[in-house]
Protein backbone atom coordinates (compact mmCIF):
# COMPACT_ATOMS: atom_id res chain seq x y z
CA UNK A 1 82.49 101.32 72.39
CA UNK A 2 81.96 100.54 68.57
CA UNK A 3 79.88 97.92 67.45
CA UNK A 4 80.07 94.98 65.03
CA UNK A 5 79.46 96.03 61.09
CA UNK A 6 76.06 94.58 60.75
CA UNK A 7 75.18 96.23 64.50
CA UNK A 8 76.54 99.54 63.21
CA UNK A 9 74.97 99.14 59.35
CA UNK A 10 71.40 97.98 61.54
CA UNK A 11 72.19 101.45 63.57
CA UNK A 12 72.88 103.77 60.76
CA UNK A 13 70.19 102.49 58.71
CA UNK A 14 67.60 103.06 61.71
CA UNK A 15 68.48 106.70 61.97
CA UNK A 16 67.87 107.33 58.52
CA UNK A 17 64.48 106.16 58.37
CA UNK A 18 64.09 107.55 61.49
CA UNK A 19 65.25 110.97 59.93
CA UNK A 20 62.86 110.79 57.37
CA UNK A 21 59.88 109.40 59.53
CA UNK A 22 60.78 112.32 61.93
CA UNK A 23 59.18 114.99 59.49
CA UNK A 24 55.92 112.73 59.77
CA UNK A 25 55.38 112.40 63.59
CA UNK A 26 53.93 115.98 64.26
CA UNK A 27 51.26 115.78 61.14
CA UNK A 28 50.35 111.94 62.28
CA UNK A 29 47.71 113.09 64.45
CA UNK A 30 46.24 115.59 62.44
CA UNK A 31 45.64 112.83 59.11
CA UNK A 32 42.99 111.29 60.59
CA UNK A 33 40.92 109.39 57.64
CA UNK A 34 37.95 111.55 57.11
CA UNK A 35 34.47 109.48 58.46
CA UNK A 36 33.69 108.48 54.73
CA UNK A 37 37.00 107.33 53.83
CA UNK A 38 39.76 109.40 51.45
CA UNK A 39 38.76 108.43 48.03
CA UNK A 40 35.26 109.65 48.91
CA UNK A 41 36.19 113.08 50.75
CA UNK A 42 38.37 113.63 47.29
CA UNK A 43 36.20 112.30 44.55
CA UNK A 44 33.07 114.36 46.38
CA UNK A 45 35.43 117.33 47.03
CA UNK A 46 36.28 117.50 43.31
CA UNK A 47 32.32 116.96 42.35
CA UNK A 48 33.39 113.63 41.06
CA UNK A 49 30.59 111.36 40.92
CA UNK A 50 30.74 107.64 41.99
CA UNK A 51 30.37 107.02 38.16
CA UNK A 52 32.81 108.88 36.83
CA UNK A 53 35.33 107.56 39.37
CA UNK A 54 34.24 104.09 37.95
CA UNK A 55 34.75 104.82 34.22
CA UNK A 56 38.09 106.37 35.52
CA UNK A 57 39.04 103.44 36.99
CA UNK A 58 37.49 101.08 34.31
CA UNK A 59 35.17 99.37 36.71
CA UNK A 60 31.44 99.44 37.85
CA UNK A 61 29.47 102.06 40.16
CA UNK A 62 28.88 98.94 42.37
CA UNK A 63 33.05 98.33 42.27
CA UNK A 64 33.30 101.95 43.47
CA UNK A 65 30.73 101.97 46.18
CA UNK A 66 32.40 98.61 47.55
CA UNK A 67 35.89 100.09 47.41
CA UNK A 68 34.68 103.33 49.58
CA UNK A 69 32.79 100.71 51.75
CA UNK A 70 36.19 98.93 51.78
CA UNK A 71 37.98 101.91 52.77
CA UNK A 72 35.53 102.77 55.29
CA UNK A 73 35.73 99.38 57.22
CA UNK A 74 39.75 99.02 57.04
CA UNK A 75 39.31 96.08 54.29
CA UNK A 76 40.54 98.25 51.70
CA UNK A 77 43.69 96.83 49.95
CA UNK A 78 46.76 98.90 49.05
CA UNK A 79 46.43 97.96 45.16
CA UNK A 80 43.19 99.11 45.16
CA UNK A 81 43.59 102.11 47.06
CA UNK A 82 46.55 102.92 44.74
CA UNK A 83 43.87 102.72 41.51
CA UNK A 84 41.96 105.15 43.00
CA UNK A 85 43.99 107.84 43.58
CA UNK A 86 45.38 107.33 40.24
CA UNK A 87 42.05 107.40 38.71
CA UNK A 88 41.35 110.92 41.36
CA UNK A 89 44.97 112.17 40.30
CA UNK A 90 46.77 111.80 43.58
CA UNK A 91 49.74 110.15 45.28
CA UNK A 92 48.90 107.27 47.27
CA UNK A 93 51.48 107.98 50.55
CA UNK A 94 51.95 105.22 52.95
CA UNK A 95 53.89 104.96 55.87
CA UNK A 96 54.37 103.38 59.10
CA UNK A 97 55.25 106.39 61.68
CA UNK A 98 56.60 105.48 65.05
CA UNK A 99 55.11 107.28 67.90
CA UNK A 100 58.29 108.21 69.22
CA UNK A 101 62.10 107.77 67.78
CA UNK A 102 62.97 104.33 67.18
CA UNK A 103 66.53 104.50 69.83
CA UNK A 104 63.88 105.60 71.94
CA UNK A 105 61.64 102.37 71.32
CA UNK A 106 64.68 100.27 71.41
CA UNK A 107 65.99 101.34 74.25
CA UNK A 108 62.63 101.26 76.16
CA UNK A 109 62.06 97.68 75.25
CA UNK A 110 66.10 96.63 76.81
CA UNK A 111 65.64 98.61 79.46
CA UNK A 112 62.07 96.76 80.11
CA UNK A 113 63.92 93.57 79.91
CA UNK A 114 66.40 93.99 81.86
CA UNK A 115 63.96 95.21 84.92
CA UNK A 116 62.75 91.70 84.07
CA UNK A 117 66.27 89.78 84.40
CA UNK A 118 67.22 91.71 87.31
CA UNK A 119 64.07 91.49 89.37
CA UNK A 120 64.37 88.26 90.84
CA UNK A 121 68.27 88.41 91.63
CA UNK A 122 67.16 92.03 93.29
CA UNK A 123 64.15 90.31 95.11
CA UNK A 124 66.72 87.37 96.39
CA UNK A 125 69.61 89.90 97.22
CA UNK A 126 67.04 91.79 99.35
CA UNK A 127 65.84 88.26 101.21
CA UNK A 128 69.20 87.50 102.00
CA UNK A 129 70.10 91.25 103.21
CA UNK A 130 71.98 91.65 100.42
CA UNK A 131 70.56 94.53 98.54
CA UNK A 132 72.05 96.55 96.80
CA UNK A 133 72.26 100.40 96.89
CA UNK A 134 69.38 102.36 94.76
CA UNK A 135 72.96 103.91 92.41
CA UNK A 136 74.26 100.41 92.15
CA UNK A 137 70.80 98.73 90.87
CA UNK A 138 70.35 101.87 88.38
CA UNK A 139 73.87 101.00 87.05
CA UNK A 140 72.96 96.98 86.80
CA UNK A 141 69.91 98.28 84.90
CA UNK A 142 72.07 100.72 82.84
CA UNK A 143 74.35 97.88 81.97
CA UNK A 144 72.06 95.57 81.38
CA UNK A 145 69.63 97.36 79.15
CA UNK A 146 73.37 97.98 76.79
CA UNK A 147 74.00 94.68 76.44
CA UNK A 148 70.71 93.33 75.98
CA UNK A 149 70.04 96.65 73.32
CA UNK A 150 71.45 95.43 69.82
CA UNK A 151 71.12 91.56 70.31
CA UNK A 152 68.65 89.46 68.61
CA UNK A 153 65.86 88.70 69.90
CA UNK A 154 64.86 91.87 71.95
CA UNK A 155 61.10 92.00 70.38
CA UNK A 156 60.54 88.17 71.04
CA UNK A 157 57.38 87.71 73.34
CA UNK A 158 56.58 91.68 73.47
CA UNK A 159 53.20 92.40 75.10
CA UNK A 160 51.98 94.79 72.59
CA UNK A 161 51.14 97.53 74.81
């Protein structure tokens, strides 16, 4: 069943970040920030001292001991960050990488809420001796989770898990 235009350009433009995000997922785990923070792994690595860093970037020592401090603590901002590995010759690389595909999270999250729309018709059908066969309830599901999949609204009120 094809979608509408803006469902299908939303769709196509998901798997291509998702393509290029893809190449990221394996090495995610292994980038952990070292203890001290990047900038001082590489400007120690490089026998860089905190002063020469600081004339590099046109700052103070003080500037430079906040912004590893900074970096350290998660207060660091991206600008900042993006000086300093200028000023230590590197590429700044920042990315968001999914833990798993993005269909994957999409279709996790419809599938979630439709166990949520169809638990209380289920729970009724079964009071009344209605309920339905394990096959048919995996198809409501199945159905459910398709139509609820591309419509707006499917992160609203997400327990962040």
């Amino acid at each position: 069943m094809a979608g509408t235009p803006k469902k299908e350009t939303r769709r196509t433009a998901r798997q291509a970040l998702d393509r290029r995000l893809s190449a990221l997922r394996p090495i995610a785990d292994t980038m952990a920030t070292p203890v001290g923070g990047w900038v001082r792994a590489l400007r120690e690595a490089l026998g860089m001292a905190t002063a020469d860093l600081a004339a590099r970037m046109g700052v103070s020592v003080t500037a430079v001991a906040n912004l590893e401090r900074n970096e350290r603590s998660g207060g660091i901002r991206l600008g900042t960050l993006r000086r300093a590995a200028d000023a230590l010759d590197c590429d700044l690389v920042y990315a968001l990488v999914p833990r798993q595909p993005l269909d994957q999270m999409i279709d996790q999250r419809a599938r979630q809420l439709a166990v949520e729309r169809l638990r209380p018709v289920a729970h009724s059908m079964a009071l009344e001796g209605q309920a339905v066969t394990d096959a048919a309830t995996l198809d409501q599901l199945a159905e459910q989770a398709a139509e609820i999949r591309d419509r707006p609204g499917l992160w609203r009120n997400a327990a962040h898990r």
